[in-house]
C-alpha atoms as a PDB file:
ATOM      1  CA  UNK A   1       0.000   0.000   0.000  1.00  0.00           C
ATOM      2  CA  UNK A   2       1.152   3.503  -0.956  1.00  0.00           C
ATOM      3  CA  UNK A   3       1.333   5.968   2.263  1.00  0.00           C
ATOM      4  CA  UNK A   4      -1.789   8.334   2.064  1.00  0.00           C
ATOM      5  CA  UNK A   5       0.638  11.572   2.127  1.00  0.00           C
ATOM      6  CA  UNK A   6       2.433  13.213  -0.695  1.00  0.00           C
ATOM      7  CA  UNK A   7       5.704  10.741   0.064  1.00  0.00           C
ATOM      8  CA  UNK A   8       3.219   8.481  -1.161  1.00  0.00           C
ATOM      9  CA  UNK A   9       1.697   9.974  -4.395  1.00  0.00           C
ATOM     10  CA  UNK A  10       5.373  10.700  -5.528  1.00  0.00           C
ATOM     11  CA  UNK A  11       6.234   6.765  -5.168  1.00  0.00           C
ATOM     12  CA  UNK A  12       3.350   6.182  -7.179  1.00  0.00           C
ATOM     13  CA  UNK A  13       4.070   8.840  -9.760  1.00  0.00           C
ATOM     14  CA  UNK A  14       7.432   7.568  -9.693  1.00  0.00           C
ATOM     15  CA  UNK A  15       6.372   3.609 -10.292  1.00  0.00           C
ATOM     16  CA  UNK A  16       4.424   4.935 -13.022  1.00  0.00           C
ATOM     17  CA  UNK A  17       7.324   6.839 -14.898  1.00  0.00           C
ATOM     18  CA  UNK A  18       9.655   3.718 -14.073  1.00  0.00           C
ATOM     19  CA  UNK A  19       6.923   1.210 -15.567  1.00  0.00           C
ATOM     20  CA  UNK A  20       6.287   3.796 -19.195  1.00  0.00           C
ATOM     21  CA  UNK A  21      10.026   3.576 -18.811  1.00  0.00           C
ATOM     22  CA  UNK A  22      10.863   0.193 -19.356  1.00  0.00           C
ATOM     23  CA  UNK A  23       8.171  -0.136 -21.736  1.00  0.00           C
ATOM     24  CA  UNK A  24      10.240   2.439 -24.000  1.00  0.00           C
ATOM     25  CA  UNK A  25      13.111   0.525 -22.911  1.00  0.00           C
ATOM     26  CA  UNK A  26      12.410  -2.862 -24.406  1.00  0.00           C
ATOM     27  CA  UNK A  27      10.904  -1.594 -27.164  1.00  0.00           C
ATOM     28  CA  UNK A  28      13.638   0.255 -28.535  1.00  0.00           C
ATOM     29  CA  UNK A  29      16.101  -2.299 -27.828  1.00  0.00           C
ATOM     30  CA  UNK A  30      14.352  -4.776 -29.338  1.00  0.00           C
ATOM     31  CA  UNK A  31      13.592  -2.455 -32.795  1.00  0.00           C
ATOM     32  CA  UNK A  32      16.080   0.316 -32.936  1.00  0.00           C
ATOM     33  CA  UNK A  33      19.212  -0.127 -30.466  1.00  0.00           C
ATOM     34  CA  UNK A  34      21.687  -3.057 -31.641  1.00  0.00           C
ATOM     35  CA  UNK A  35      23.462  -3.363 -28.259  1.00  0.00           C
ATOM     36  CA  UNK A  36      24.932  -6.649 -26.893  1.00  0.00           C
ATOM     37  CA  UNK A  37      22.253  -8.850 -25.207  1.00  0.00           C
ATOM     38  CA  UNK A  38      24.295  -8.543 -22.142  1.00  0.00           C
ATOM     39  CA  UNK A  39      24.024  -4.929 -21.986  1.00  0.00           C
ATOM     40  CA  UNK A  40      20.110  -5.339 -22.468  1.00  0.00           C
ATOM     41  CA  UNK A  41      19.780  -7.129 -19.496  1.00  0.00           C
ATOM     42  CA  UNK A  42      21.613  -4.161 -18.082  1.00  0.00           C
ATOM     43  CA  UNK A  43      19.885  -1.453 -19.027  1.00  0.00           C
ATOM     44  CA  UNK A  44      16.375  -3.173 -17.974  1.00  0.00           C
ATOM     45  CA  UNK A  45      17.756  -3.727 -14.491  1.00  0.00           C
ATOM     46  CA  UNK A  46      19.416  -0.169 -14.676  1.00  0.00           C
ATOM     47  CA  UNK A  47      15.408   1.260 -15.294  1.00  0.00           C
ATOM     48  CA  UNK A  48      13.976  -0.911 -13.053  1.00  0.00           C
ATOM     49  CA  UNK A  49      15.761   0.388 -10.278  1.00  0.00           C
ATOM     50  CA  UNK A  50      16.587   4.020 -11.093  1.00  0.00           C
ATOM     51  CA  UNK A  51      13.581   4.587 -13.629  1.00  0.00           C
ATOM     52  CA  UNK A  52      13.314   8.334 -15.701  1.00  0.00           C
ATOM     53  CA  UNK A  53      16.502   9.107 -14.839  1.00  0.00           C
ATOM     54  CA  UNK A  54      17.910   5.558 -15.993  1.00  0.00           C
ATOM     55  CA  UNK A  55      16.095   6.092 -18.949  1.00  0.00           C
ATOM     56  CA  UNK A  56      17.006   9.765 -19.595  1.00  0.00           C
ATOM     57  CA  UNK A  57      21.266   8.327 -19.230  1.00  0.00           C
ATOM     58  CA  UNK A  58      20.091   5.362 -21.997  1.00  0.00           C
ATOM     59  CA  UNK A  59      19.065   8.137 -24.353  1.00  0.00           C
ATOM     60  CA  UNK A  60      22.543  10.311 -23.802  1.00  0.00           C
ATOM     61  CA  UNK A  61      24.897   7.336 -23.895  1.00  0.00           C
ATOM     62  CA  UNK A  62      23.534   4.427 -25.419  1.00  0.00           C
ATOM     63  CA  UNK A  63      20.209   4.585 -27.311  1.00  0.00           C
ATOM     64  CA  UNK A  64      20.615   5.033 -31.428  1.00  0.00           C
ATOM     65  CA  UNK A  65      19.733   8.151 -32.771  1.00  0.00           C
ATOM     66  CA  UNK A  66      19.559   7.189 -36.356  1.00  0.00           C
ATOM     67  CA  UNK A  67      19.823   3.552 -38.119  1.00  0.00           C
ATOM     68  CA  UNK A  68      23.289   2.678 -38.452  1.00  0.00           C
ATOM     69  CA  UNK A  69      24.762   5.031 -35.979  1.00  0.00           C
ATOM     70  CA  UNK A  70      25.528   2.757 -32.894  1.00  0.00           C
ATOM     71  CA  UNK A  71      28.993   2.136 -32.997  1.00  0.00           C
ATOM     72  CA  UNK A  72      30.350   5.716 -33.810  1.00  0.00           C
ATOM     73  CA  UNK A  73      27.406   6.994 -31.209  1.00  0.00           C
ATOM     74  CA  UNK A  74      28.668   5.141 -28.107  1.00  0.00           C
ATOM     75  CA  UNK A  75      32.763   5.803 -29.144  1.00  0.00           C
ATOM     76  CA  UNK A  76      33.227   8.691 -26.747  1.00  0.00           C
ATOM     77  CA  UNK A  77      35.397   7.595 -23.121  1.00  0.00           C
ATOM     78  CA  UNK A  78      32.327   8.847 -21.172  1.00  0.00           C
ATOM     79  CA  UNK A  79      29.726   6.907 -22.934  1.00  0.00           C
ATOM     80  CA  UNK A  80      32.090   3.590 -22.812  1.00  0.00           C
ATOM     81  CA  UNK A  81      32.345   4.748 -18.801  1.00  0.00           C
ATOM     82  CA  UNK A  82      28.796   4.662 -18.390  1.00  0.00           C
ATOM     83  CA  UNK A  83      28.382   1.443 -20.025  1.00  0.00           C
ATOM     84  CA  UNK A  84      30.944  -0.078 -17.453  1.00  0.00           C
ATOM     85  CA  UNK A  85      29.723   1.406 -14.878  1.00  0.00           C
ATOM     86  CA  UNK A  86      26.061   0.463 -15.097  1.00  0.00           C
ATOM     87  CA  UNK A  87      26.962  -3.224 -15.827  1.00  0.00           C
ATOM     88  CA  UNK A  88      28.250  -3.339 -12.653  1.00  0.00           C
ATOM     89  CA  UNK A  89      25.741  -1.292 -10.930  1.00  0.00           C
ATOM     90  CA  UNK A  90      23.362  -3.647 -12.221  1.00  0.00           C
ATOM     91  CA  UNK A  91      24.738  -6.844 -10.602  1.00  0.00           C
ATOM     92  CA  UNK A  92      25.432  -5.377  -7.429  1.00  0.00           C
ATOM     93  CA  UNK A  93      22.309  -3.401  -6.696  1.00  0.00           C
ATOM     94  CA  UNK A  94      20.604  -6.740  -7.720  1.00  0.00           C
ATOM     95  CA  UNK A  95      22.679  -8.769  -5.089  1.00  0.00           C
ATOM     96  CA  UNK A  96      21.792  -5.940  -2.692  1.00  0.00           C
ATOM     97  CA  UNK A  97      17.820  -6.095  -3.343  1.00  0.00           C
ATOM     98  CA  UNK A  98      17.778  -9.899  -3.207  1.00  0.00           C
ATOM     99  CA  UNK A  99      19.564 -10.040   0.344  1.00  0.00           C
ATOM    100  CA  UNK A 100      17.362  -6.842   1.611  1.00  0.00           C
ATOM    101  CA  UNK A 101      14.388  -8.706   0.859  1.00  0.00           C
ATOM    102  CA  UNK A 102      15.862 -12.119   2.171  1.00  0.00           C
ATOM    103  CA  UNK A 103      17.412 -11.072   5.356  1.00  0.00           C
ATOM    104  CA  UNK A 104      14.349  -8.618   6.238  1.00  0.00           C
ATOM    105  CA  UNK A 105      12.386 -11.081   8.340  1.00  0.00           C
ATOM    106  CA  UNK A 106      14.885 -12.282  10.365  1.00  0.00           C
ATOM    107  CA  UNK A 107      15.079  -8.901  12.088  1.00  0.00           C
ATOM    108  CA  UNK A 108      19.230  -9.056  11.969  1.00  0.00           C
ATOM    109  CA  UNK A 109      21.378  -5.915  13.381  1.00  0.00           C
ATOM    110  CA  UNK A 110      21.940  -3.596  10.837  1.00  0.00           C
ATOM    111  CA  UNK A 111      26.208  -3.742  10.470  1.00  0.00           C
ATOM    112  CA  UNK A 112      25.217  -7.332   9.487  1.00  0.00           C
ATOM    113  CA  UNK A 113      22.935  -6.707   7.824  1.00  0.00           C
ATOM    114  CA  UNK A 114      25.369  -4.229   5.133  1.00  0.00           C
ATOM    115  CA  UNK A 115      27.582  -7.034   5.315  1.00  0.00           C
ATOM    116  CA  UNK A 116      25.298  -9.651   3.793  1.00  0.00           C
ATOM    117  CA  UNK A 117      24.346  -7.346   1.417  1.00  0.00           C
ATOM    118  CA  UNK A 118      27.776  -6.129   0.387  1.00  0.00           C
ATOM    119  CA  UNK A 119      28.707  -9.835  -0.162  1.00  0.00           C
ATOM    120  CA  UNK A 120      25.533 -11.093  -1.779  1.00  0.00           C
ATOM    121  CA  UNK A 121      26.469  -8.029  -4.370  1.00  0.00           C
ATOM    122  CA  UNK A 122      30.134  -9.119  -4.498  1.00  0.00           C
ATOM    123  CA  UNK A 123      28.674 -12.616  -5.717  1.00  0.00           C
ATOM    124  CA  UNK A 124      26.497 -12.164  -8.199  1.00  0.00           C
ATOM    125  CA  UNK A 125      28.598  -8.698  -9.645  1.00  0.00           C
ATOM    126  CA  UNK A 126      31.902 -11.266  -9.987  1.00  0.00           C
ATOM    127  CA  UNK A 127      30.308 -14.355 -10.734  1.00  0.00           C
ATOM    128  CA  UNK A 128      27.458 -13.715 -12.904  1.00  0.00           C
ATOM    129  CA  UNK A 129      27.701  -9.754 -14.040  1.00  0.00           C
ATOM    130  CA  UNK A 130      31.215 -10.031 -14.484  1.00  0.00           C
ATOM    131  CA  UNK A 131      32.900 -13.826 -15.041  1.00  0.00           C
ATOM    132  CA  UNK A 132      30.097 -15.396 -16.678  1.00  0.00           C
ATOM    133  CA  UNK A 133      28.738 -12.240 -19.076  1.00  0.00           C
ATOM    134  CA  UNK A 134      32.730 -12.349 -20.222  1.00  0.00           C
ATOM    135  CA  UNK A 135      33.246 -15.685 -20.933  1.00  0.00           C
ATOM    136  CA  UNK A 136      32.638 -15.298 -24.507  1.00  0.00           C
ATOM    137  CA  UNK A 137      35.275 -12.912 -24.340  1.00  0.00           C
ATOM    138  CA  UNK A 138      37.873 -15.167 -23.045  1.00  0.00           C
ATOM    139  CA  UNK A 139      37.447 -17.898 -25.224  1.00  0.00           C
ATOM    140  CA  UNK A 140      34.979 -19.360 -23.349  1.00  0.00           C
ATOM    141  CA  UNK A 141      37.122 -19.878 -20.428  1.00  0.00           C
ATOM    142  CA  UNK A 142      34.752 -19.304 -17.226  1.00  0.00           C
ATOM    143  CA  UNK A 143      37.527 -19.402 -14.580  1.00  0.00           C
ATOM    144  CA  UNK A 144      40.325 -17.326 -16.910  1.00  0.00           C
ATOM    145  CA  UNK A 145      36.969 -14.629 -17.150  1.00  0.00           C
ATOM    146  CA  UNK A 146      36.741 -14.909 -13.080  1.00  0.00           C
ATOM    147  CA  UNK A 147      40.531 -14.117 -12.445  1.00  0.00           C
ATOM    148  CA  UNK A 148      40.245 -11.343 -15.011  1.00  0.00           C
ATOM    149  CA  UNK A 149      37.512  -9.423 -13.404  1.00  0.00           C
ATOM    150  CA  UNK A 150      37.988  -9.928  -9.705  1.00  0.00           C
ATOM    151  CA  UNK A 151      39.921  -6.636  -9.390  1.00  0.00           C
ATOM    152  CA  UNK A 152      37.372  -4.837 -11.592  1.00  0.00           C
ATOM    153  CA  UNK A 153      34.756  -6.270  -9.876  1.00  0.00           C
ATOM    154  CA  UNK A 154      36.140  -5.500  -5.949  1.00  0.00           C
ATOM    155  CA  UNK A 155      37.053  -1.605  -6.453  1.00  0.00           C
ATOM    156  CA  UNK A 156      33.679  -1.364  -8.478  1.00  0.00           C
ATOM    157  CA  UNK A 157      31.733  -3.086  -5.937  1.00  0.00           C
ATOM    158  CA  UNK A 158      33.417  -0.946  -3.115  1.00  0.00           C
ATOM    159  CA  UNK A 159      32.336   2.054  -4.829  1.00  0.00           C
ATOM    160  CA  UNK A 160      28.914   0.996  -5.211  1.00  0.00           C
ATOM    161  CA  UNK A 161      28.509   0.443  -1.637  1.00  0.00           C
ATOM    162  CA  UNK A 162      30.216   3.897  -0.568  1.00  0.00           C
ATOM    163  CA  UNK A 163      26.748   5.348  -2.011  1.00  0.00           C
ATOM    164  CA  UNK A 164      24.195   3.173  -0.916  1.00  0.00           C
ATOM    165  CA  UNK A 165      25.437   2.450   2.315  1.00  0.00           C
ATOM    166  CA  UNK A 166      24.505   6.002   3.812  1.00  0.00           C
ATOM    167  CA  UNK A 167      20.761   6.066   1.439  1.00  0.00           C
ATOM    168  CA  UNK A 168      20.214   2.531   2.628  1.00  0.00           C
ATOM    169  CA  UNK A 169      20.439   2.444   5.883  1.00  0.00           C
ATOM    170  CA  UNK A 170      19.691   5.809   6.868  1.00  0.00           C
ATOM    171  CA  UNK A 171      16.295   6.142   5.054  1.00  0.00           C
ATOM    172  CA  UNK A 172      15.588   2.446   5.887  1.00  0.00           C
ATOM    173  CA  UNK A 173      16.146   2.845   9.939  1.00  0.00           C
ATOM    174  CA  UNK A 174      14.734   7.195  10.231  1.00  0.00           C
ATOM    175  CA  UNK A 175      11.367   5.655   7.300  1.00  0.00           C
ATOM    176  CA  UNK A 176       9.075   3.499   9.215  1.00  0.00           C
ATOM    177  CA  UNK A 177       8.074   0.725   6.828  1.00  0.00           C
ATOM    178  CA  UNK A 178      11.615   1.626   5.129  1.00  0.00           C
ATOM    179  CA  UNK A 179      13.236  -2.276   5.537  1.00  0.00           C
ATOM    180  CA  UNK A 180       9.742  -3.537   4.464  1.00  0.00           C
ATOM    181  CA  UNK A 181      10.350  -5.249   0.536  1.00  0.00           C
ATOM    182  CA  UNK A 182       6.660  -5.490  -0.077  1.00  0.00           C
ATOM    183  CA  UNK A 183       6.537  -1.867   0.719  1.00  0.00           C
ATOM    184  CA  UNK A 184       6.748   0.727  -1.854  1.00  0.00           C
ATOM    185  CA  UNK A 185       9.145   3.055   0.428  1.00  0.00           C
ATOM    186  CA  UNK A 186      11.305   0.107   0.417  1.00  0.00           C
ATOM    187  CA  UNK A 187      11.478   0.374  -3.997  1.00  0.00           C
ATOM    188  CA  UNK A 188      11.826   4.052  -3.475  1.00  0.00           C
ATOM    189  CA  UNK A 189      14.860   3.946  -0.763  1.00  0.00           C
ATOM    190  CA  UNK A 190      16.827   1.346  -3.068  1.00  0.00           C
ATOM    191  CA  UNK A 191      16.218   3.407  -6.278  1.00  0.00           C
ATOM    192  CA  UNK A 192      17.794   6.394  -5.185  1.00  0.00           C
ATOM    193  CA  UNK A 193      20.354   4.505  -3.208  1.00  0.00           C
ATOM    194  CA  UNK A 194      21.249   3.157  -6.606  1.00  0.00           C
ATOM    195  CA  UNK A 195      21.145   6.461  -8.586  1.00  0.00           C
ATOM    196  CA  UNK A 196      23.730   7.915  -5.426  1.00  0.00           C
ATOM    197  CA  UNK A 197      25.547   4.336  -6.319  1.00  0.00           C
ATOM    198  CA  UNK A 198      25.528   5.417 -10.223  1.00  0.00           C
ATOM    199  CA  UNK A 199      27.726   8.453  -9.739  1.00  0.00           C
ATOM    200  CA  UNK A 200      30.017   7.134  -6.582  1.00  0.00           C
ATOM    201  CA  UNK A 201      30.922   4.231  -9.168  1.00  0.00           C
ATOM    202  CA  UNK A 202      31.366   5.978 -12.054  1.00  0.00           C
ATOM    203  CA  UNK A 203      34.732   7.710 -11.848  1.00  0.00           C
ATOM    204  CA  UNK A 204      36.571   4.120 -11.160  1.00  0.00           C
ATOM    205  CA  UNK A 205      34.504   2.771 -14.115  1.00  0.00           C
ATOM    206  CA  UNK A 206      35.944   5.381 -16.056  1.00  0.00           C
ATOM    207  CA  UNK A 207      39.675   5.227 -15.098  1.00  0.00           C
ATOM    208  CA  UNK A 208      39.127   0.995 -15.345  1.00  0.00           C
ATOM    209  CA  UNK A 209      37.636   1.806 -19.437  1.00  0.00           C
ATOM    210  CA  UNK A 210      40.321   3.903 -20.084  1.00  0.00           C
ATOM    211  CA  UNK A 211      43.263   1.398 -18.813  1.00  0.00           C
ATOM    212  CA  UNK A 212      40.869  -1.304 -20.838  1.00  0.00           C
ATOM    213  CA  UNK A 213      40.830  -3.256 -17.951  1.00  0.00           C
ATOM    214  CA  UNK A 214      36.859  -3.321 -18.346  1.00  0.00           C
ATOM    215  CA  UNK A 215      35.197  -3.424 -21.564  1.00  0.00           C
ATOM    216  CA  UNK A 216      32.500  -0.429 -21.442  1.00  0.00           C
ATOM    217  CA  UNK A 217      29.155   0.272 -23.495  1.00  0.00           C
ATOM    218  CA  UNK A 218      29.367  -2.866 -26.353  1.00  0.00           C
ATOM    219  CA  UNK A 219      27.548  -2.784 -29.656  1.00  0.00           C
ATOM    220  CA  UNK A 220      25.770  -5.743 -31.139  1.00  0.00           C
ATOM    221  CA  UNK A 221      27.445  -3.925 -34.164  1.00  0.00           C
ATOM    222  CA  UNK A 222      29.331  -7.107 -36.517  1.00  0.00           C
ATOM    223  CA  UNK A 223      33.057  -6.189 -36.253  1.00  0.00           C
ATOM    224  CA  UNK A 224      33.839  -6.011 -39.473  1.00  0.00           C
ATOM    225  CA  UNK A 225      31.516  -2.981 -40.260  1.00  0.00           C
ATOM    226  CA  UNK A 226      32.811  -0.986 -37.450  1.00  0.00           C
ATOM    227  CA  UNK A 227      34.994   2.061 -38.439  1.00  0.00           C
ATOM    228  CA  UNK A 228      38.759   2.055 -37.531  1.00  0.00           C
ATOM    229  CA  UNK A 229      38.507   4.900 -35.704  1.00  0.00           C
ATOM    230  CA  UNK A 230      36.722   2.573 -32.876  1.00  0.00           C
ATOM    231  CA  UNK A 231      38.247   1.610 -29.614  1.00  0.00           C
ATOM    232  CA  UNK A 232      39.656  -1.893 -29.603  1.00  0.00           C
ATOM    233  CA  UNK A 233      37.798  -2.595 -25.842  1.00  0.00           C
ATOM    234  CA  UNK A 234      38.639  -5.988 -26.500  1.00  0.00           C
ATOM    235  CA  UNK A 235      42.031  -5.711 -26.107  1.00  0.00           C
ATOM    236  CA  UNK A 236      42.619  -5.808 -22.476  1.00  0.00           C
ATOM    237  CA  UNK A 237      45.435  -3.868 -20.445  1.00  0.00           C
ATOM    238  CA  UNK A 238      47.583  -4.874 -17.539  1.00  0.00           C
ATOM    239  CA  UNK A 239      48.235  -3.342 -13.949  1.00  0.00           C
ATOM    240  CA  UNK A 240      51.017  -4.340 -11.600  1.00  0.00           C
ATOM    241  CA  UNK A 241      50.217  -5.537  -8.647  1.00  0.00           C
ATOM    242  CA  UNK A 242      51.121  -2.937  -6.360  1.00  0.00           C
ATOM    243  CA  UNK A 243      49.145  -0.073  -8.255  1.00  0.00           C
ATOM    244  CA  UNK A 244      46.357  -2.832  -8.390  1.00  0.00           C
ATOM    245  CA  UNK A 245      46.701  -3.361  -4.668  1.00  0.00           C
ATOM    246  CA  UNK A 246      47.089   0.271  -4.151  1.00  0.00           C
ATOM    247  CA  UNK A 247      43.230   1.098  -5.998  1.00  0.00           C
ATOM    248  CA  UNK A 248      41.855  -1.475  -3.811  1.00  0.00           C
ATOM    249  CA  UNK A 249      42.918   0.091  -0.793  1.00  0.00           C
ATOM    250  CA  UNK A 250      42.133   3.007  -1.758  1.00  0.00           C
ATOM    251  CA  UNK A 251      38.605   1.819  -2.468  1.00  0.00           C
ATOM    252  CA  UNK A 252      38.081   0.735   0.779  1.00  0.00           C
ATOM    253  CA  UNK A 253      39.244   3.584   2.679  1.00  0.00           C
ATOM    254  CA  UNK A 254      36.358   5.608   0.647  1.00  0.00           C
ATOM    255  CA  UNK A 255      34.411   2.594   1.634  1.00  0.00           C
ATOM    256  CA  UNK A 256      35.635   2.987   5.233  1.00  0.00           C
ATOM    257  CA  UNK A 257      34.514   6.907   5.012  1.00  0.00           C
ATOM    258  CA  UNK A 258      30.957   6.048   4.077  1.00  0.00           C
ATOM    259  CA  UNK A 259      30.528   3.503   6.804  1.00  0.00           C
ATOM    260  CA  UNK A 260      32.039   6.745   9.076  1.00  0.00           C
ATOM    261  CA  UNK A 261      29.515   9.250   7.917  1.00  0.00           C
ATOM    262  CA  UNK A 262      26.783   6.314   7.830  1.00  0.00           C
ATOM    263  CA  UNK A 263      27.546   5.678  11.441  1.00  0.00           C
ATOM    264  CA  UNK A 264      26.963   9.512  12.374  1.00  0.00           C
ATOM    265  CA  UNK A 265      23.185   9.285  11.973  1.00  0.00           C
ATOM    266  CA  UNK A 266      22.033   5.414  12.263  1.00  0.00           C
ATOM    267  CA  UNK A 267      24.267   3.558  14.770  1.00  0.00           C
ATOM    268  CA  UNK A 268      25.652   0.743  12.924  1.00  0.00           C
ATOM    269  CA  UNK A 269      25.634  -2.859  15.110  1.00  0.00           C
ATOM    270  CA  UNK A 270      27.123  -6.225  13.874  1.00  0.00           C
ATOM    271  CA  UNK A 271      25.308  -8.142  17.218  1.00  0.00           C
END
C-alpha cells in the first residue's frame, strides 16, 4: 500500500514513470538499439531500479539516434564509462535487493545486515555480471573470465557500496516501513540509493575503461563494419600488482569513510 501523504503519491508517480520507462526501454532495444544482449539485461535492471533518470542516461549514452549510428554513437570515453559502470551497478544493486528482501524477516542488526548485502552483491557482480557475461570474451574460459575481473569487480563493488550504504540504511532505519520489501518506500529507498551508487561508481569505471581493464558500453554492431577509428575494448590492459593493490585500498578507505559518515546518523551494530 502507498502511504496516504504526498511521500506516497510521488512513489506512485514515480512507479508509473519507471513502468512507461521500461516499456520504451524494451521496445527500442528490441527495434532500434543493436546493443549486446548482455548490456540489455543491463539497461532493464538499470530502469527498473533508477527509472526516468535511468532512462534519460540510456538516451545520452547508449540509445541510437539514427539507423546505423551505434557504434560511432557510443565511441566517446564517457559513454564507454557509463556502459561499465552500469553493468556493474546492475549486478550489485541486484545482489543488494535480493539479500534486503531475504534477510528482512529475520530482524538481523543492521552492520550485518550491510555485510550480507555487500557480499551477496560481491557474488552475483563477480560471478554472474562479471565472469560469466565475459566468458565469450575469453574464449569461453569461465575461470580465466573470473581471475580477469575480480579486481574490476572489488574496487567497483566498493564504490557501489560507498553510495548506498549512507541512502540505505539511513532512510531504511529514520522511514518506518523503510526495511519492508513489499513496501513501496522500500522500492523508493533502493532506487535512489542506486542512482547515489551510479555516480560514486562511475569515476573508477571510467579510469578501469580507459586502462581497458573493463570493456565499457558494447555494440551488437558485426566487427567487421565498425569504423577504424573505434576503440579496440577488446584488447585488455595490464596493472602491476602494487598499483592494483594500491586502488583497492584506496577503495576501501572511501568505503571505510561512508561507513564513518553512515555511522553519524544510524548507529551501525554487527550483534
Amino acid at each position: 500500500m502507498y502511504p496516504d501523504t504526498l511521500l506516497g503519491g510521488l512513489l506512485l508517480l514515480w512507479d508509473i514513470l519507471t513502468i512507461l520507462s521500461l516499456i520504451f526501454l524494451i521496445w527500442d532495444l528490441f527495434s532500434n538499439t543493436p546493443t549486446m544482449w548482455v548490456m540489455k539485461l543491463a539497461w532493464v535492471l538499470i530502469i527498473l531500479y533508477t527509472g526516468p533518470v535511468g532512462l534519460f542516461i540510456y538516451l545520452l549514452s547508449c540509445r541510437q539516434p539514427m539507423p546505423g549510428t551505434h557504434d560511432e554513437f557510443i565511441a566517446p570515453h564517457w559513454k564507454q564509462s557509463i556502459g561499465s559502470m552500469m553493468h556493474c551497478v546492475a549486478g550489485d544493486a541486484t545482489g543488494i535487493i535480493i539479500a534486503a528482501s531475504i534477510t528482512f524477516p529475520f530482524k538481523l542488526p543492521n552492520g550485518l545486515d550491510v555485510l550480507i548485502e555487500y557480499t551477496a552483491a560481491f557474488i552475483m557482480g563477480l560471478f554472474i555480471f562479471q565472469a560469466l557475461f565475459m566468458k565469450s570474451m575469453m574464449g569461453g574460459n569461465y575461470l580465466l573470465a573470473l581471475r580477469k575481473t575480480i579486481f574490476a569487480e572489488t574496487v567497483s563493488m566498493n564504490m557501489v557500496m560507498v553510495g548506498m550504504i549512507p541512502v540505505m540504511v539511513i532512510l531504511r532505519t529514520k522511514i518506518p516501513g523503510g526495511d519492508d520489501p513489499k513496501a513501496p518506500l522500500f522500492w523508493g529507498i533502493m532506487s535512489l540509493a542506486t542512482i547515489v551508487a551510479s555516480f560514486t561508481a562511475y569515476p573508477i569505471n571510467s579510469w578501469m575503461v580507459g586502462r581497458r581493464l573493463k570493456h565499457g558500453m558494447m555494440t551488437a554492431v558485426p566487427a567487421l563494419s565498425q569504423p577504424s577509428h573505434m576503440p579496440k575494448h577488446h584488447k585488455a590492459g595490464s596493472i602491476s600488482f602494487s598499483k592494483a593493490l594500491g586502488v583497492i585500498l584506496l577503495t576501501f578507505a572511501f568505503l571505510a569513510l561512508s561507513v564513518w559518515f553512515t555511522n553519524l546518523f544510524v548507529k551501525l551494530r554487527l550483534w
